[in-house]
N, C-alpha and C. Protein backbone atom coordinates (compact mmCIF):
# COMPACT_ATOMS: atom_id res chain seq x y z
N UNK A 1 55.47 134.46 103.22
CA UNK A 1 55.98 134.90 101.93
C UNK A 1 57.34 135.57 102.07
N UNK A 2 57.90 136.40 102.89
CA UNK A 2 58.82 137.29 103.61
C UNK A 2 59.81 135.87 103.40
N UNK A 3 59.33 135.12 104.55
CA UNK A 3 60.76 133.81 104.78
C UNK A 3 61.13 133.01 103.45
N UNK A 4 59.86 132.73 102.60
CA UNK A 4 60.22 132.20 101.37
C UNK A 4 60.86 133.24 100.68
N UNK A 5 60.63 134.62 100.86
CA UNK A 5 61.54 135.53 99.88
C UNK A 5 63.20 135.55 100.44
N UNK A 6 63.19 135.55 101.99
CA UNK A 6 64.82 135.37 102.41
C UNK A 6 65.50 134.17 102.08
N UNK A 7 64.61 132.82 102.03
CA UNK A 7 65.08 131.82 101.64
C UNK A 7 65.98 131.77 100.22
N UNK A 8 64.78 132.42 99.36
CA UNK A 8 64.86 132.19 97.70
C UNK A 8 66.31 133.12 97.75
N UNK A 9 66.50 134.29 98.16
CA UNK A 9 67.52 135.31 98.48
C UNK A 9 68.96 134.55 98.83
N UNK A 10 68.49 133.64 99.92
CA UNK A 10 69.66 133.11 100.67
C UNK A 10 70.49 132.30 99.62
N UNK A 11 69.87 131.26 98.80
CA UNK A 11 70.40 130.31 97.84
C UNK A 11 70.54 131.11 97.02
N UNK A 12 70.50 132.21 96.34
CA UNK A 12 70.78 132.68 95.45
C UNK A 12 72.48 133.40 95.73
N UNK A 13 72.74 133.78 97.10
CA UNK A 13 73.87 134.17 97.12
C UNK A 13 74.86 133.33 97.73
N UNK A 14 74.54 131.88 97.80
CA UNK A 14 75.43 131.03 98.08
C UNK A 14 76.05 129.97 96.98
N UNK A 15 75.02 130.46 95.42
CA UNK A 15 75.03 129.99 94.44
C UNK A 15 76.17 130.52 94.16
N UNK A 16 75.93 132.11 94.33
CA UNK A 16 76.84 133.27 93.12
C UNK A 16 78.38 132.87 94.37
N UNK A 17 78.53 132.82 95.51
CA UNK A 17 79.43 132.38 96.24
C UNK A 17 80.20 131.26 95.84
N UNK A 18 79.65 130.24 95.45
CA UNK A 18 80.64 129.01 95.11
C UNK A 18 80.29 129.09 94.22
N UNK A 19 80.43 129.52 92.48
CA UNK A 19 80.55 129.79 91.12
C UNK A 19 81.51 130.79 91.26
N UNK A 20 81.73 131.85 92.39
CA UNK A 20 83.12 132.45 92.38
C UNK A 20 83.94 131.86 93.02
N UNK A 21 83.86 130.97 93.57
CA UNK A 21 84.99 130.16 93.94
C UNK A 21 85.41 128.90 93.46
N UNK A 22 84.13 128.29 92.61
CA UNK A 22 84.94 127.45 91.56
C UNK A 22 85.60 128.30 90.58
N UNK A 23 84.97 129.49 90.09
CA UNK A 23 85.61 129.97 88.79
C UNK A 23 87.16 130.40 89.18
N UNK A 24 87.14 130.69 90.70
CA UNK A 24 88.72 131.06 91.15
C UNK A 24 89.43 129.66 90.90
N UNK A 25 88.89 128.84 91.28
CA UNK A 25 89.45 127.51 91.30
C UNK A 25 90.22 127.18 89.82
N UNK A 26 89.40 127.56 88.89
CA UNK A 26 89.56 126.96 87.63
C UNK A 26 90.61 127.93 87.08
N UNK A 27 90.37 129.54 87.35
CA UNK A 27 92.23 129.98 87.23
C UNK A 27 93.42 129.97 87.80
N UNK A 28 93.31 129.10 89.22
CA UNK A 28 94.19 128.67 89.60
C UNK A 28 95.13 127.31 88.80
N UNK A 29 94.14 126.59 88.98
CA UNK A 29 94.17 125.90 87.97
C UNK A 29 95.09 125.88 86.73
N UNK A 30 94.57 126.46 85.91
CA UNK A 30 95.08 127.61 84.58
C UNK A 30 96.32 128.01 84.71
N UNK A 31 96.57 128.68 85.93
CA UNK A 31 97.82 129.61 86.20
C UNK A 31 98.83 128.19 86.55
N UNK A 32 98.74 127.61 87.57
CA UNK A 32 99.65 126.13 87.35
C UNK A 32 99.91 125.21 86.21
N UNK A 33 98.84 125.23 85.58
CA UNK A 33 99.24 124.03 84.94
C UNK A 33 99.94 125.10 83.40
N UNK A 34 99.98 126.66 83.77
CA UNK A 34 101.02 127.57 82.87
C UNK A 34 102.48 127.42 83.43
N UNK A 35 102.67 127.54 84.72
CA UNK A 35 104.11 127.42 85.32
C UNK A 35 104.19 126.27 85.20
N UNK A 36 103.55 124.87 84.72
CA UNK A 36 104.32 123.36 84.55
C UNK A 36 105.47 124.06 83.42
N UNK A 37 105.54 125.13 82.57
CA UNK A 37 106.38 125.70 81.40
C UNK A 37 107.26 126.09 81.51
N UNK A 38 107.14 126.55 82.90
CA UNK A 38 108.06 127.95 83.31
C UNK A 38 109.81 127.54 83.12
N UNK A 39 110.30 128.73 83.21
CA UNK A 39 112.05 128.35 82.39
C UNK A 39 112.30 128.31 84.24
N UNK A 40 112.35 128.15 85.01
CA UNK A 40 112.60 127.75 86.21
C UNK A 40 112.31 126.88 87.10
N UNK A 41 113.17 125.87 87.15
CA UNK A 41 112.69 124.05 87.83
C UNK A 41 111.86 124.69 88.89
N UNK A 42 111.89 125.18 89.86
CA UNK A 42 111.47 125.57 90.94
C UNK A 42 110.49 125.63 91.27
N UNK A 43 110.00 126.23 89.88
CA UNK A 43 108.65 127.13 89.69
C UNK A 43 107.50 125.82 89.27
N UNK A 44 107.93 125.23 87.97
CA UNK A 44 107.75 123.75 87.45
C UNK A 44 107.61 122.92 88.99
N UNK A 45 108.34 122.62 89.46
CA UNK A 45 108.37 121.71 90.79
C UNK A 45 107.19 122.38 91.50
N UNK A 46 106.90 123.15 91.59
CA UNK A 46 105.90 123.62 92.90
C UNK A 46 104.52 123.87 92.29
N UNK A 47 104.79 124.24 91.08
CA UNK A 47 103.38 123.98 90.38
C UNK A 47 102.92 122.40 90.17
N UNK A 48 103.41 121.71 89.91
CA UNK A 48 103.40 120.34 90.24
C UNK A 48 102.79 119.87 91.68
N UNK A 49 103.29 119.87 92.24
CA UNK A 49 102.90 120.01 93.97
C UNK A 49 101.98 120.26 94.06
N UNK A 50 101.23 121.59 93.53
CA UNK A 50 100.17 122.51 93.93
C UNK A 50 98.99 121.43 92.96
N UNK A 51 99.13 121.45 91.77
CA UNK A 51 98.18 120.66 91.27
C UNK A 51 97.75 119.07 91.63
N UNK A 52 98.62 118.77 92.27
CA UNK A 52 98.43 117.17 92.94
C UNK A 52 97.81 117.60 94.35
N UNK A 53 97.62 118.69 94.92
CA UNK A 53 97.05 118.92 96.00
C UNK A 53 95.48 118.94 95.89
N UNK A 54 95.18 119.87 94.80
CA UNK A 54 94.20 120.28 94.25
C UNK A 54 93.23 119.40 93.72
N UNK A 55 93.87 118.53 93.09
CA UNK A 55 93.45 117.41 92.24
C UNK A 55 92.63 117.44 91.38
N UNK A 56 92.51 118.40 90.71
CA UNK A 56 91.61 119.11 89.45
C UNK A 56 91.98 117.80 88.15
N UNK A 57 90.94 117.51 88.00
CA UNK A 57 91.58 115.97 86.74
C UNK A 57 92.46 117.20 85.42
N UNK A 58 91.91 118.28 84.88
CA UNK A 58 92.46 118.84 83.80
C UNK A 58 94.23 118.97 83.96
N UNK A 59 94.23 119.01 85.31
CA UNK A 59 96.05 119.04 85.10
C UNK A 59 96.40 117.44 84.40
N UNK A 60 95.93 116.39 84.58
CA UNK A 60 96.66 115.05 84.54
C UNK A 60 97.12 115.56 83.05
N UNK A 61 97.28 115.95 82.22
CA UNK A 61 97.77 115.34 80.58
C UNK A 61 99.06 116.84 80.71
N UNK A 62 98.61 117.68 81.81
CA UNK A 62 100.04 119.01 81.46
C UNK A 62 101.11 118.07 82.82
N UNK A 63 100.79 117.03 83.72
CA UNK A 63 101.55 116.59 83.88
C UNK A 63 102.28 115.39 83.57
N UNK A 64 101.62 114.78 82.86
CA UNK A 64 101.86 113.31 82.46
C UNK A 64 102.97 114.24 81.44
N UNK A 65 103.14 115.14 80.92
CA UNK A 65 103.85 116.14 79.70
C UNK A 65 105.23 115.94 80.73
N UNK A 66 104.63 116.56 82.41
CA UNK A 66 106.15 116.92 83.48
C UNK A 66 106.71 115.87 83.63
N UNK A 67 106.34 114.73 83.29
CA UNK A 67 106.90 113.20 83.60
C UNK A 67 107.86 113.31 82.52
N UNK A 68 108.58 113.80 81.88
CA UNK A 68 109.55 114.11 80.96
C UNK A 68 110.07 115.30 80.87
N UNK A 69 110.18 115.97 81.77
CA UNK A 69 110.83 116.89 82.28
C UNK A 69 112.53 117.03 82.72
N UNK A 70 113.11 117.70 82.24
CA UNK A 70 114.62 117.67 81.85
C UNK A 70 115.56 117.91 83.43
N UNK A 71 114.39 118.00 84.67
CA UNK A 71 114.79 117.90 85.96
C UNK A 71 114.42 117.17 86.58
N UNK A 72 114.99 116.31 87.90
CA UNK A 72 114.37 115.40 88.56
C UNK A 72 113.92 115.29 89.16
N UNK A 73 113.33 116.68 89.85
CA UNK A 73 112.09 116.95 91.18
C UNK A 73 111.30 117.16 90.40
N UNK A 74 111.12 117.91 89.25
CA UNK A 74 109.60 118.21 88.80
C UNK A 74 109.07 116.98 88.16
N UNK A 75 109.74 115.92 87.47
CA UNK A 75 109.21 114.42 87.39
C UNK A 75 109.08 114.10 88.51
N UNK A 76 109.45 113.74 89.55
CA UNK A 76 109.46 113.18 90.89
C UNK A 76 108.12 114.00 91.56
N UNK A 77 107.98 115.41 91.23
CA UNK A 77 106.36 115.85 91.88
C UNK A 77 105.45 115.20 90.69
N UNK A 78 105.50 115.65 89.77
CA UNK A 78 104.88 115.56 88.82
C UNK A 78 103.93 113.81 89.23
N UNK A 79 104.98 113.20 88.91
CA UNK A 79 104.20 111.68 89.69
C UNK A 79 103.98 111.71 90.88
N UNK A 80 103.91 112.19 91.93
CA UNK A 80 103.39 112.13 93.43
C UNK A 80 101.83 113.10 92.70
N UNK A 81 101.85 114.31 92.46
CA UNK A 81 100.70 114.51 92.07
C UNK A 81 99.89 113.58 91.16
N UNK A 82 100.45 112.71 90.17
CA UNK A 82 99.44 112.15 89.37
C UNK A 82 98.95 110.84 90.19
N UNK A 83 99.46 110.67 91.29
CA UNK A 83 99.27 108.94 91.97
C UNK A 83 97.78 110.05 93.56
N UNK A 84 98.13 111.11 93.53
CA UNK A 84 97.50 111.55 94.65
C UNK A 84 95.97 112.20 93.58
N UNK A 85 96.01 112.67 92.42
CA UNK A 85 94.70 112.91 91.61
C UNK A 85 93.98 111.63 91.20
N UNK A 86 94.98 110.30 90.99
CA UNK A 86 94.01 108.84 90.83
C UNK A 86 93.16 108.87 89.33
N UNK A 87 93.50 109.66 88.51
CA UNK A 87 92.92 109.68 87.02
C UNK A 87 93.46 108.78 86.67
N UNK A 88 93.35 107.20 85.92
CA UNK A 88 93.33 106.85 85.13
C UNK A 88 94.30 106.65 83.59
N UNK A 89 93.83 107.79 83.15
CA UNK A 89 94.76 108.17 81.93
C UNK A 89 96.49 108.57 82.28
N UNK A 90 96.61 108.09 83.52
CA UNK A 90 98.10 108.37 84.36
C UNK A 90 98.96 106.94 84.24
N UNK A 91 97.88 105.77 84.52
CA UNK A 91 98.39 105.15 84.45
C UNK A 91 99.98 104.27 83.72
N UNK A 92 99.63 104.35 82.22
CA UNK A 92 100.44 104.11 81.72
C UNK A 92 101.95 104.51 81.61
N UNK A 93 101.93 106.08 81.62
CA UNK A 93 102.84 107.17 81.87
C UNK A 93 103.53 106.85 82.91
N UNK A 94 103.01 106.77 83.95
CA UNK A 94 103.23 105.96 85.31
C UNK A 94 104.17 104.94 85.51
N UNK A 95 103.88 104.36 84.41
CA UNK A 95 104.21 102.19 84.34
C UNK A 95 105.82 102.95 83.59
N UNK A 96 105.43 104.06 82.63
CA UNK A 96 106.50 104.50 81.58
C UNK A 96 108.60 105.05 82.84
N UNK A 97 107.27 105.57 83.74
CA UNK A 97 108.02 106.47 84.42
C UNK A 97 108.95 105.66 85.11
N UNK A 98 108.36 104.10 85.64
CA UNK A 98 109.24 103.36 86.54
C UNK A 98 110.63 102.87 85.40
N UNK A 99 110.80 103.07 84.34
CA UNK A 99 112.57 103.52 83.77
C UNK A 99 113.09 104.76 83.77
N UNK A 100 112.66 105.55 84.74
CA UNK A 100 113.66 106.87 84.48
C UNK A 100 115.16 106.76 84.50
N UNK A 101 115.08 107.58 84.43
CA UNK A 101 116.68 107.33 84.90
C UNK A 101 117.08 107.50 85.87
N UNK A 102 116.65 108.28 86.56
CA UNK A 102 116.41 108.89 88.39
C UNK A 102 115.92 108.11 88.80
N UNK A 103 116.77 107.40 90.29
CA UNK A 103 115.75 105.95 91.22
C UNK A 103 114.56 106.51 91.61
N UNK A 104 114.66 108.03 92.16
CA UNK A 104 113.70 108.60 92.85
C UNK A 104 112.62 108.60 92.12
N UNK A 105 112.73 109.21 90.91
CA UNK A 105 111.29 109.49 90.36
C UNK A 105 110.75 107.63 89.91
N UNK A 106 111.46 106.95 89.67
CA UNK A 106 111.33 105.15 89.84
C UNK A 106 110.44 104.90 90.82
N UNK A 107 110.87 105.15 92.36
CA UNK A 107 110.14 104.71 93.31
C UNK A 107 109.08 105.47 93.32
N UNK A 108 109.12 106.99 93.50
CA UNK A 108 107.84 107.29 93.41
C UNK A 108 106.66 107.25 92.10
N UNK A 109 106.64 106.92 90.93
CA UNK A 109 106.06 106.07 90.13
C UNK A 109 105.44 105.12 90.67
N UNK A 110 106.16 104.32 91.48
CA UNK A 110 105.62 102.70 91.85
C UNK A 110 104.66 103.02 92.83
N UNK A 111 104.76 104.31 93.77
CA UNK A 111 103.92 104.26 94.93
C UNK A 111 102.84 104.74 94.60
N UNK A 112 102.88 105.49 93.52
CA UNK A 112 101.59 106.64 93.03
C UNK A 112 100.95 105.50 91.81
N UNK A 113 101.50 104.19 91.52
CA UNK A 113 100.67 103.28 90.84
C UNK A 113 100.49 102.18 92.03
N UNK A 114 100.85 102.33 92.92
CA UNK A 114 100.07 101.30 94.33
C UNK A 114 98.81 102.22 94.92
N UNK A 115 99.16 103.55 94.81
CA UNK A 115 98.48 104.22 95.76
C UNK A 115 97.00 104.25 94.07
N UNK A 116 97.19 104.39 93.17
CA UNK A 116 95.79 104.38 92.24
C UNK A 116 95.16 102.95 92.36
N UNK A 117 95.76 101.76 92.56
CA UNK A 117 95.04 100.61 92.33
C UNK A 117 94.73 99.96 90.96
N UNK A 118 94.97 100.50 90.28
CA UNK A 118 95.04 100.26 88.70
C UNK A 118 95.69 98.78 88.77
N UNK A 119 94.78 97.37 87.93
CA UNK A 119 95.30 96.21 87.88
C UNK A 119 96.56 96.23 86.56
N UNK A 120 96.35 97.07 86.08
CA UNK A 120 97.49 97.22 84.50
C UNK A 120 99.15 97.33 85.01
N UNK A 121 98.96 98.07 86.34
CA UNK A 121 100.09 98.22 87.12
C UNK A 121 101.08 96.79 87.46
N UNK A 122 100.09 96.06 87.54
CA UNK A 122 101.04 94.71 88.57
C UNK A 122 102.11 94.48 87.85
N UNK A 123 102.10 93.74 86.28
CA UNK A 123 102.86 93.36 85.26
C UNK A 123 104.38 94.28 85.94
N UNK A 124 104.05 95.58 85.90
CA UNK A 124 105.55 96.48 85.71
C UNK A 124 106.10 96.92 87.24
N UNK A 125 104.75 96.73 88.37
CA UNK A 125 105.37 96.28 89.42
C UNK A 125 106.32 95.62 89.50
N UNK A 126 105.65 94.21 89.10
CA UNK A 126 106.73 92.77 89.35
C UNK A 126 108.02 92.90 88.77
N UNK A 127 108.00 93.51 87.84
CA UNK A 127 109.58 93.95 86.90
C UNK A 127 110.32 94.91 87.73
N UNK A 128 109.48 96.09 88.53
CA UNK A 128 110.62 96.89 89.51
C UNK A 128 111.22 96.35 90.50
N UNK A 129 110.76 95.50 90.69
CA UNK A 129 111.42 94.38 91.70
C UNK A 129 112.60 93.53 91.60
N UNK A 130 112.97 93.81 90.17
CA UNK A 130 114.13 93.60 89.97
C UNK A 130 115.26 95.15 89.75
N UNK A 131 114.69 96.14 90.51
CA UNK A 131 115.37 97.54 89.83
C UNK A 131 116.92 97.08 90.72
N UNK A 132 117.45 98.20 90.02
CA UNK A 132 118.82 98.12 91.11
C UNK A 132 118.63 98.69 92.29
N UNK A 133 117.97 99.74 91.79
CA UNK A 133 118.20 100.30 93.46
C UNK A 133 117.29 99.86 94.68
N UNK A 134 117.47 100.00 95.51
CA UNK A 134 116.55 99.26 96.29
C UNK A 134 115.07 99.76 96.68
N UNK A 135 115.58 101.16 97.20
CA UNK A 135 114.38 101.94 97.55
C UNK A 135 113.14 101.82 96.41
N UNK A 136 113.35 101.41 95.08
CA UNK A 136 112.46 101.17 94.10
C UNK A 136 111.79 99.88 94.16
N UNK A 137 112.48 98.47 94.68
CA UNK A 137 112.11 97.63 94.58
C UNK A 137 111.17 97.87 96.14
N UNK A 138 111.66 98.55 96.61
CA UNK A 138 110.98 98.84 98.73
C UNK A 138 109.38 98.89 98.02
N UNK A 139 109.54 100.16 97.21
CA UNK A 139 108.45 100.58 96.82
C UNK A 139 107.37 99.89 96.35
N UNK A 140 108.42 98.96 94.68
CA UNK A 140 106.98 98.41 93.91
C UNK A 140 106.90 97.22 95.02
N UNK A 141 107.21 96.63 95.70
CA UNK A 141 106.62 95.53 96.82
C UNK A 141 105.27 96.60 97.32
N UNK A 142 105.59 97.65 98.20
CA UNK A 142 104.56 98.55 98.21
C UNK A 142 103.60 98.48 97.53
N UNK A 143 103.66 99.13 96.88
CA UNK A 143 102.92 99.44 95.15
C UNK A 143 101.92 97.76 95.05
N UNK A 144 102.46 96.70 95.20
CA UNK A 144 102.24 95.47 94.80
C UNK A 144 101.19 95.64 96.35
N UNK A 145 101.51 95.61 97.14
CA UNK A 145 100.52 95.86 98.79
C UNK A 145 99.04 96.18 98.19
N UNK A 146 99.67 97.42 97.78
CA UNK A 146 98.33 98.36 97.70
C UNK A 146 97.57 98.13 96.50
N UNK A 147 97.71 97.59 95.39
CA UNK A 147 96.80 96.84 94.70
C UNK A 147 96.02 95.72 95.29
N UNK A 148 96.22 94.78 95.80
CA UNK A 148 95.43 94.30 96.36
C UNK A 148 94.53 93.34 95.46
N UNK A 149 94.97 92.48 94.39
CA UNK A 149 94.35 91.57 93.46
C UNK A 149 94.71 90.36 93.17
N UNK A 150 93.90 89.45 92.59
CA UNK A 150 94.29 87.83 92.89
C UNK A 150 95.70 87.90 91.86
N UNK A 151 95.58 88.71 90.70
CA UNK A 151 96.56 88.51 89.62
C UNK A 151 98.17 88.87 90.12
N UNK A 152 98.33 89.90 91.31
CA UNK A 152 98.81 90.23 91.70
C UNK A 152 99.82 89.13 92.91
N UNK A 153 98.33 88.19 93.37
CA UNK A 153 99.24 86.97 94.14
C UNK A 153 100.05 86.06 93.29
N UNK A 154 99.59 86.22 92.47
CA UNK A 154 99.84 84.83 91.57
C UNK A 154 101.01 85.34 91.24
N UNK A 155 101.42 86.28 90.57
CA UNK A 155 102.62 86.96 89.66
C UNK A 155 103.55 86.87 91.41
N UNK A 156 103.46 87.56 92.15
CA UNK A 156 104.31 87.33 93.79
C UNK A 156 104.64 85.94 93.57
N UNK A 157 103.62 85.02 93.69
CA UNK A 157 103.95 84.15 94.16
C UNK A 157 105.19 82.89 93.18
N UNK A 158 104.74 83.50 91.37
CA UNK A 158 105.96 83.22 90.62
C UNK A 158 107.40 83.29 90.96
N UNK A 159 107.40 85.71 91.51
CA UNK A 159 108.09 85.27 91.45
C UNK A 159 109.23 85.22 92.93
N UNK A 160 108.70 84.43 93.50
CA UNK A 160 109.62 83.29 94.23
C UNK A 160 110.78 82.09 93.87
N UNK A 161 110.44 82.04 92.33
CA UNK A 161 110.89 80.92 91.96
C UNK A 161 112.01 82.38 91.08
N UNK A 162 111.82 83.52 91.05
CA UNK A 162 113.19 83.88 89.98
C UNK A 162 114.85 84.15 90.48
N UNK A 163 115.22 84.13 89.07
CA UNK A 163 116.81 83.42 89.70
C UNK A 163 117.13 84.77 90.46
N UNK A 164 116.77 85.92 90.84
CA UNK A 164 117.42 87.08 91.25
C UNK A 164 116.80 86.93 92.71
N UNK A 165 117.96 86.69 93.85
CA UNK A 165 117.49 86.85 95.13
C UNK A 165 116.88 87.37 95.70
N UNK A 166 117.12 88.87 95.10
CA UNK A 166 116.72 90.41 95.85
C UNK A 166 114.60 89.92 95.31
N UNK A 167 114.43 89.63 94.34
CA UNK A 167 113.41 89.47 93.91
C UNK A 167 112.69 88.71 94.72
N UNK A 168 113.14 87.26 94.74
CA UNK A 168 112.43 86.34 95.99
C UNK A 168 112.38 87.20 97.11
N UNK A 169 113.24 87.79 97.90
CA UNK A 169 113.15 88.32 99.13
C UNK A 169 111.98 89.28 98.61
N UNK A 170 112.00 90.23 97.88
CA UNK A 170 110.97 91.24 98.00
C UNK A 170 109.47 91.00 97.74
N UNK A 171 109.55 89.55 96.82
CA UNK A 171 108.45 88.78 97.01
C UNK A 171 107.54 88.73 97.95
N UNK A 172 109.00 87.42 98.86
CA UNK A 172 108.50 86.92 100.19
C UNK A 172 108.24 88.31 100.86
N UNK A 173 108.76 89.06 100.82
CA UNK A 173 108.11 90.61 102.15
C UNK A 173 106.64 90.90 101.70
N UNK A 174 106.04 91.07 99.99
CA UNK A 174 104.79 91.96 99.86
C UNK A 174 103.51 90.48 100.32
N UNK A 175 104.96 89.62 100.09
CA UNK A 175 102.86 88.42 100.83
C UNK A 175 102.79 88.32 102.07
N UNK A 176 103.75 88.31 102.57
CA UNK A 176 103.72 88.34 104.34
C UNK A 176 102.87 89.97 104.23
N UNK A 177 103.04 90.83 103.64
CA UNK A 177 101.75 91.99 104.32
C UNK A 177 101.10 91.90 104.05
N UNK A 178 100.31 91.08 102.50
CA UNK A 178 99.46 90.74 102.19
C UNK A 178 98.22 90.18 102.89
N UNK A 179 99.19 88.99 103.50
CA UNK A 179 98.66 87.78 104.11
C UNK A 179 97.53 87.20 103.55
N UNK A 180 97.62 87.03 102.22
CA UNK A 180 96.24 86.03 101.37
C UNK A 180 97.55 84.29 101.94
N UNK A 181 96.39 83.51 102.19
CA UNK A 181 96.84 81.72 102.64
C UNK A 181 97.39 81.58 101.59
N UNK A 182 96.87 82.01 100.09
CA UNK A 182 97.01 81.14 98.86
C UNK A 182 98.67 80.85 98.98
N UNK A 183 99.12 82.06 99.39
CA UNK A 183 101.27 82.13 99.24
C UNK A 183 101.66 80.66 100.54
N UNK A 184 101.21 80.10 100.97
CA UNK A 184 101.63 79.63 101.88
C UNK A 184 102.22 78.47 101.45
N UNK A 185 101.87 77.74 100.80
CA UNK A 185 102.48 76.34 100.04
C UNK A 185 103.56 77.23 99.48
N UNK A 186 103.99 77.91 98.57
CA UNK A 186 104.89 78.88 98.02
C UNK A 186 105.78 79.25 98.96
N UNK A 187 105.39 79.61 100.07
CA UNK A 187 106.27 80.47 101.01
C UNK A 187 106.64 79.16 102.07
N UNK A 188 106.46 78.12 101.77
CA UNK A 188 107.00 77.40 103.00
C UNK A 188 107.94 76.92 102.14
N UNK A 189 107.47 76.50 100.89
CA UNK A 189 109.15 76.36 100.11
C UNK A 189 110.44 76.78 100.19
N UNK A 190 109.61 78.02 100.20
CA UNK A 190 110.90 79.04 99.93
C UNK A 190 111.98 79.14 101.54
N UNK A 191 111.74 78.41 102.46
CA UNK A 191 111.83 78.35 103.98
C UNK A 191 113.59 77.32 103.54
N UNK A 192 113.40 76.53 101.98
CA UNK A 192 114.51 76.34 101.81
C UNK A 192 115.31 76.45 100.94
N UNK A 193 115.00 78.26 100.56
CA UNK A 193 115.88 78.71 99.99
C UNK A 193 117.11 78.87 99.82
N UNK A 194 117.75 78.86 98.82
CA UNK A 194 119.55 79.03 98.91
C UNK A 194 119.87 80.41 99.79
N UNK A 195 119.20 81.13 99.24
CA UNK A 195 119.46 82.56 99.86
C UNK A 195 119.35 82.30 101.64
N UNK A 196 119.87 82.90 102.47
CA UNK A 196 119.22 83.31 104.11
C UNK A 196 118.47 84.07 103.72
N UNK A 197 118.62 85.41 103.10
CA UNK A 197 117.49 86.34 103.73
C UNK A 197 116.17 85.95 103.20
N UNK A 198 116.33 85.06 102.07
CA UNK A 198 114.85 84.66 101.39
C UNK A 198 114.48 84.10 102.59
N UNK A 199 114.80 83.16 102.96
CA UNK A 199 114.17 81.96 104.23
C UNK A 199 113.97 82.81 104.95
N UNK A 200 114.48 83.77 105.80
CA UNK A 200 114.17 84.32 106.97
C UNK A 200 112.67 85.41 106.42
N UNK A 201 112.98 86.24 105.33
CA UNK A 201 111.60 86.46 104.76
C UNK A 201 110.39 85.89 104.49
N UNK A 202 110.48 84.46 104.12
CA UNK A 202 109.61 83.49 103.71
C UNK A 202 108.75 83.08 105.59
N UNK A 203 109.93 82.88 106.25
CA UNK A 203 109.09 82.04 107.49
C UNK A 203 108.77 83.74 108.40
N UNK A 204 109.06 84.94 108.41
CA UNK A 204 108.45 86.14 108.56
C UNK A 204 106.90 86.29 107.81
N UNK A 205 107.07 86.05 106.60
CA UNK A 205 105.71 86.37 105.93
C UNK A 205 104.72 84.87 106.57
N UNK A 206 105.26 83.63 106.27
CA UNK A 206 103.93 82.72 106.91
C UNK A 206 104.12 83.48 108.37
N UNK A 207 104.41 83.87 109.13
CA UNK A 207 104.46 84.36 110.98
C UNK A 207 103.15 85.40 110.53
N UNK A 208 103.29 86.23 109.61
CA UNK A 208 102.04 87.44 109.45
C UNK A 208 101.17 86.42 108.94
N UNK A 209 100.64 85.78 107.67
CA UNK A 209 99.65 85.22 107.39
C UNK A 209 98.96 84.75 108.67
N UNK A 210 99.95 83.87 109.53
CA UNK A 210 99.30 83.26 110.29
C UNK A 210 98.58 83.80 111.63
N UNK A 211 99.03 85.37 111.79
CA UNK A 211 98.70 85.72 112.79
C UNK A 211 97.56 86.47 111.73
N UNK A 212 97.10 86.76 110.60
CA UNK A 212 96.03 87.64 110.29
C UNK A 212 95.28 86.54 110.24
């Protein structure tokens, strides 16, 4: 009776233990997703950070808010936290974010919608692939990796055929990591592309298919 009374004792104060440490949790919480407000980027930027660490789903809608934020690190955290929490309701915001006006917060958009897996993503993938800057198009090829869906080959494998080089090339790079066979009729085409770097991309990506 003694051991069942230390027992009953024991869970009772490991209960009241983690109910004070979620309830700490939940004003932490609170207190960040108050500095997403704050009149100081700094402060905004690192509260951002902190809540993508955390990954409490209640921040996603006070940051999907920071994704329009009048600075370009606290959008730029703001989406690394919403691609590292994986909610859902990010998505779109996400897809919104790859036109910023900042490349940076562009690319990281694309990685934090590769890194969720969301199929809604591919469509606006395939379009960053035409961004200017590059590190964005690096990315949504990325981004395009890490989804990982048939709809996703198919749209790659289009676009091979578009008139923008940089596009074919970044194509030909996300199926060579891919390595689904289906690109291979596609990608041996492309072996006689106008472009060099397409061709040299194209017979790189069948070299990976064929070795996976």
């Amino acid at each position: 009776m003694r051991t069942l009374k230390n027992l009953t004792l024991g869970v009772l104060v490991l209960l009241f233990c983690v109910g004070r440490i979620a309830l700490a949790q939940a004003d932490e919480v609170n207190q960040l997703i108050n500095e997403l407000k704050d009149k100081n980027w700094s402060v905004r930027m690192t509260a951002a950070r902190a809540l993508g660490e955390i990954g409490d789903p209640r921040a996603v809608e006070p940051l999907v808010t920071a994704l329009k934020d009048e600075y370009w690190r606290v959008r730029w955290r703001a989406a690394r936290a919403l691609g590292e929490i994986g909610d859902p309701r990010a998505v779109e915001p996400l897809i919104s974010a790859l036109k910023d006006e900042d490349r940076r917060v562009r690319w990281r958009a694309a990685g934090a919608l590769g890194k969720m897996g969301d199929k809604r993503a591919v469509p606006a993938l395939i379009r960053a692939l035409r961004d200017k800057d590059g590190e964005v198009r690096v990315w949504a090829a990325f981004g395009l990796y890490e989804l990982g869906d048939t709809q996703k080959i198919e749209l790659l494998i289009a676009a091979l055929k578009d008139e923008d080089g940089d596009i074919r090339y970044e194509a030909a790079e996300a199926l060579g990591e891919i390595g689904d066979k289906r690109a291979v009729p596609a990608l041996t085409k492309a072996l006689s592309d106008e472009d060099k770097c397409v061709r040299e991309a194209a017979k790189e990506a069948l070299e990976k298919i064929k070795s996976k």
